[in-house]
C-alpha atoms as a PDB file:
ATOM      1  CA  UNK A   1      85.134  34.064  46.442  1.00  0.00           C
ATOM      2  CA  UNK A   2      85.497  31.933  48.961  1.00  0.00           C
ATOM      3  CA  UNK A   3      82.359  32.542  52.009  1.00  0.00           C
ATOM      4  CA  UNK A   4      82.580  31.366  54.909  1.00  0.00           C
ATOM      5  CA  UNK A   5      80.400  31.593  58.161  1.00  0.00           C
ATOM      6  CA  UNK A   6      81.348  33.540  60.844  1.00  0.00           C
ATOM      7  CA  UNK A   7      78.856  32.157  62.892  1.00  0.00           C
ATOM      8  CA  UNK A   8      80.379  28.041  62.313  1.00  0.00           C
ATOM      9  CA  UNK A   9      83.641  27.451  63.111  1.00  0.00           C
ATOM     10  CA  UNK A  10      83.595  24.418  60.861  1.00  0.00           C
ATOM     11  CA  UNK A  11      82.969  26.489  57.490  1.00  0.00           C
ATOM     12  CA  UNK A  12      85.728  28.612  58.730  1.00  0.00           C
ATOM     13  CA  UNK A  13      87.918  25.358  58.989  1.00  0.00           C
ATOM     14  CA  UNK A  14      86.992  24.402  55.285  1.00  0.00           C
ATOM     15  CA  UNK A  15      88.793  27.587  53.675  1.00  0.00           C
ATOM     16  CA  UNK A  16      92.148  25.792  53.902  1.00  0.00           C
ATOM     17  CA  UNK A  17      90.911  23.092  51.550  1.00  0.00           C
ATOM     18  CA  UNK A  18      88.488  25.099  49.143  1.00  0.00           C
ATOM     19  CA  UNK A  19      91.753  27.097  48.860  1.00  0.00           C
ATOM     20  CA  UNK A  20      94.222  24.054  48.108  1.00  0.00           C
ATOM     21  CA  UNK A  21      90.934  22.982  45.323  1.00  0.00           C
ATOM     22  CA  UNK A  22      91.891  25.965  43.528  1.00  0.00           C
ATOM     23  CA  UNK A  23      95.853  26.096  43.658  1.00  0.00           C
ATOM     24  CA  UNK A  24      94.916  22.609  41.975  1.00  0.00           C
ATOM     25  CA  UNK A  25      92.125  22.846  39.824  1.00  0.00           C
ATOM     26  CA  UNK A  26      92.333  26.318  38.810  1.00  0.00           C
ATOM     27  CA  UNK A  27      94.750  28.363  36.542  1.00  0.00           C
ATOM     28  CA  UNK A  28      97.573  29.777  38.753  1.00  0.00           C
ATOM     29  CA  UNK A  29      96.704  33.603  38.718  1.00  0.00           C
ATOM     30  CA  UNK A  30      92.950  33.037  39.387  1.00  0.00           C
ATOM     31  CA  UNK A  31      92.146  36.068  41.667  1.00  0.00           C
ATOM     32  CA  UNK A  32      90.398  35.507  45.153  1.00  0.00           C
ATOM     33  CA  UNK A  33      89.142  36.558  48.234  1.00  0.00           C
ATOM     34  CA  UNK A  34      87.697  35.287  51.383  1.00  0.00           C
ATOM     35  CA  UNK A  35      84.785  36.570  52.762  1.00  0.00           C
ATOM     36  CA  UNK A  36      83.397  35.942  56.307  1.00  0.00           C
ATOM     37  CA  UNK A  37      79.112  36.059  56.036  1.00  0.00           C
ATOM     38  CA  UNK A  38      76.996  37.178  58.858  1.00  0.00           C
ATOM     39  CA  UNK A  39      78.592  39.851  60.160  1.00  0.00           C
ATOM     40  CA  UNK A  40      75.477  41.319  61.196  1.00  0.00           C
ATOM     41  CA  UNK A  41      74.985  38.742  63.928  1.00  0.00           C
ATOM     42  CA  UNK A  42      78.109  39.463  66.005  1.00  0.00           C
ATOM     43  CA  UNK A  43      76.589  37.832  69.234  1.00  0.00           C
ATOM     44  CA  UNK A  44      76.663  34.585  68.067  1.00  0.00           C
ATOM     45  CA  UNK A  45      80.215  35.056  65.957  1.00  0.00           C
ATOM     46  CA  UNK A  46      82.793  31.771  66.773  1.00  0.00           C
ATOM     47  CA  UNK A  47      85.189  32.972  64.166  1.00  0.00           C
ATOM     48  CA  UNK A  48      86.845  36.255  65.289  1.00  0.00           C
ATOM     49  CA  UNK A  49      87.772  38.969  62.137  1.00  0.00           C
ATOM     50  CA  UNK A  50      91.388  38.698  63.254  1.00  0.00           C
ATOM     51  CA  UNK A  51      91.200  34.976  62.204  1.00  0.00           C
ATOM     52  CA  UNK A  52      89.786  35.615  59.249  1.00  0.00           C
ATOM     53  CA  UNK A  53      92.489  38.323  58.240  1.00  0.00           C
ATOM     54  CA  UNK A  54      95.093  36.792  59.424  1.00  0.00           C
ATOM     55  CA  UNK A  55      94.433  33.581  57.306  1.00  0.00           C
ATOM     56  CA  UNK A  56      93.925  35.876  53.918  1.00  0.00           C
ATOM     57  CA  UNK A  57      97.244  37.155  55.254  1.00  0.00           C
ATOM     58  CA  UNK A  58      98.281  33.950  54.855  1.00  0.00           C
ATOM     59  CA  UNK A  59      97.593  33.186  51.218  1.00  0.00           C
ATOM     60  CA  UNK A  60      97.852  36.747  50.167  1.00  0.00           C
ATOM     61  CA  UNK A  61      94.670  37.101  48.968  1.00  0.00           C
ATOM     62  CA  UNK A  62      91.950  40.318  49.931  1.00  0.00           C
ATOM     63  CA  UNK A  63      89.249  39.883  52.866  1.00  0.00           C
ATOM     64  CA  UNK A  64      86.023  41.340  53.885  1.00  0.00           C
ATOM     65  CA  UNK A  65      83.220  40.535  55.736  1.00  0.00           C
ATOM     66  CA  UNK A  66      79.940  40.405  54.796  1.00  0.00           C
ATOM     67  CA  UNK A  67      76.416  40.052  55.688  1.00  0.00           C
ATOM     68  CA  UNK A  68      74.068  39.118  53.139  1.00  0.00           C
ATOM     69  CA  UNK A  69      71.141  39.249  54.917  1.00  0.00           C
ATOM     70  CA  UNK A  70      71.875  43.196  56.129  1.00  0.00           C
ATOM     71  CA  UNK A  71      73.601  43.970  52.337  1.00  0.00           C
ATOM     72  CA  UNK A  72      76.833  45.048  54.421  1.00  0.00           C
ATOM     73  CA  UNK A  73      79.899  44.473  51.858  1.00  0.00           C
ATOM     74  CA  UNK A  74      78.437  42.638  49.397  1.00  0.00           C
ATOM     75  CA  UNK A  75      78.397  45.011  46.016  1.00  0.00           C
ATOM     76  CA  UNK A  76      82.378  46.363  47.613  1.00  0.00           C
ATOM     77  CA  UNK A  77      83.439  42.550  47.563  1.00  0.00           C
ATOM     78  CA  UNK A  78      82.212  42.352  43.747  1.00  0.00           C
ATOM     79  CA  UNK A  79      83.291  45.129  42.723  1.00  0.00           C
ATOM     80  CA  UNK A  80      86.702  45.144  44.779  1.00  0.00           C
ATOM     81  CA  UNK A  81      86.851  41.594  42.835  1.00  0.00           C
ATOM     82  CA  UNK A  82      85.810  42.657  39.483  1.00  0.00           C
ATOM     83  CA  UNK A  83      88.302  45.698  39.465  1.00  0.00           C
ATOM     84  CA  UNK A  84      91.262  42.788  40.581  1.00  0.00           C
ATOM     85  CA  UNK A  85      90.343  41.061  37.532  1.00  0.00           C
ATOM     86  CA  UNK A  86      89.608  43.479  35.510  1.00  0.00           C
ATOM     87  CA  UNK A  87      93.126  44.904  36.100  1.00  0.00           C
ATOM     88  CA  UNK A  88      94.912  41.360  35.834  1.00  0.00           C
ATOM     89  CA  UNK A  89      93.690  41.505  32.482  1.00  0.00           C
ATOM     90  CA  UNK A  90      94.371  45.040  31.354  1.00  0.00           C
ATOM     91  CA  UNK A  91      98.225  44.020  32.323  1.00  0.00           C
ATOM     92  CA  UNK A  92      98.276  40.472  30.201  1.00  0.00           C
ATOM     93  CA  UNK A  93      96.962  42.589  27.714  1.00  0.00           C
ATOM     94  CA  UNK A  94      99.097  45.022  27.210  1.00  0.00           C
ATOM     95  CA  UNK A  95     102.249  42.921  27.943  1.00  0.00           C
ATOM     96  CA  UNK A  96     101.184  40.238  25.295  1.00  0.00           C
ATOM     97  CA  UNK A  97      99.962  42.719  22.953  1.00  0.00           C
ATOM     98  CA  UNK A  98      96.371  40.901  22.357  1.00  0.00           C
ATOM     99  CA  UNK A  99      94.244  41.477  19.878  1.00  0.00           C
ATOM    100  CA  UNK A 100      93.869  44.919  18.261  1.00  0.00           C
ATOM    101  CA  UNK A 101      90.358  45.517  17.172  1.00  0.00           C
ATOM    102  CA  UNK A 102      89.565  48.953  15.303  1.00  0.00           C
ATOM    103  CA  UNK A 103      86.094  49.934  13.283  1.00  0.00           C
ATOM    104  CA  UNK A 104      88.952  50.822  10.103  1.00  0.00           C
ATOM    105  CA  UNK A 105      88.540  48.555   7.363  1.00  0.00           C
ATOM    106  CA  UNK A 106      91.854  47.094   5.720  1.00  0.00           C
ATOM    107  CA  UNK A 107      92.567  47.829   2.112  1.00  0.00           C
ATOM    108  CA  UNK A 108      91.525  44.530   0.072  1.00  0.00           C
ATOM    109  CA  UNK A 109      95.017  43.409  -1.993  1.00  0.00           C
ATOM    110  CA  UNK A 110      94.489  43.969  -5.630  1.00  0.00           C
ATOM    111  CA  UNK A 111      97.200  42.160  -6.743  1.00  0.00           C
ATOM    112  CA  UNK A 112      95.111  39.321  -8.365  1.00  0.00           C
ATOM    113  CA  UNK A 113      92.316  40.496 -10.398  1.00  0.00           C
ATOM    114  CA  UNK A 114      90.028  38.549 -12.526  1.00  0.00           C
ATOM    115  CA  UNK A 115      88.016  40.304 -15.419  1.00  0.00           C
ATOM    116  CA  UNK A 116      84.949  38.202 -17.119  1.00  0.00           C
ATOM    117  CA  UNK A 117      83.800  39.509 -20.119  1.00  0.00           C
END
């Protein structure tokens, strides 16, 4: 997740970079999404929502905003990002095959058998 403060230009300015961090430091499907804080004080908002879409538009990756203080958006943006991952994972998966894990116990080989008398 990537916050920034709708309320400071400058942390608005700062996505660009956080974003190129990632493409760099992080594997290439990470999921993300850019969230703009504070909603809930709209009077003193320097970054418009139209900015802030239009930038996720950008990168193709999901955006909300938020207000933390008024609880506005912020269980949908963890769950909305939970469900992205959750899904991203369901697909490698099931393409890949993964690891089958059952409660059924496999039949021990008798093949070899040593007697002690």
């Amino acid at each position: 997740m990537l916050v920034y403060d709708i309320t400071n230009e400058k942390s608005f300015d700062n996505i660009k970079n956080w974003i190129r961090n990632i493409e760099e430091h992080a594997s290439a499907d990470v999921e993300k999404m850019i969230l703009g804080n504070k909603c809930d004080i709209n009077e003193k908002r320097q970054v418009s929502k139209d900015r802030g879409e239009k930038l996720a538009l950008e990168y193709s990756i999901k955006f909300m905003e938020t207000s933390a203080k008024a609880n506005i958006n912020v269980e949908n943006a963890f769950l909305t990002l939970a469900r992205d991952i959750k899904a991203k994972m369901d697909t490698k998966l099931s393409s890949n095959h993964g690891v089958k894990i059952t409660t059924e116990q496999q039949k021990k080989s008798s093949f070899f058998r040593c007697v002690l008398l």
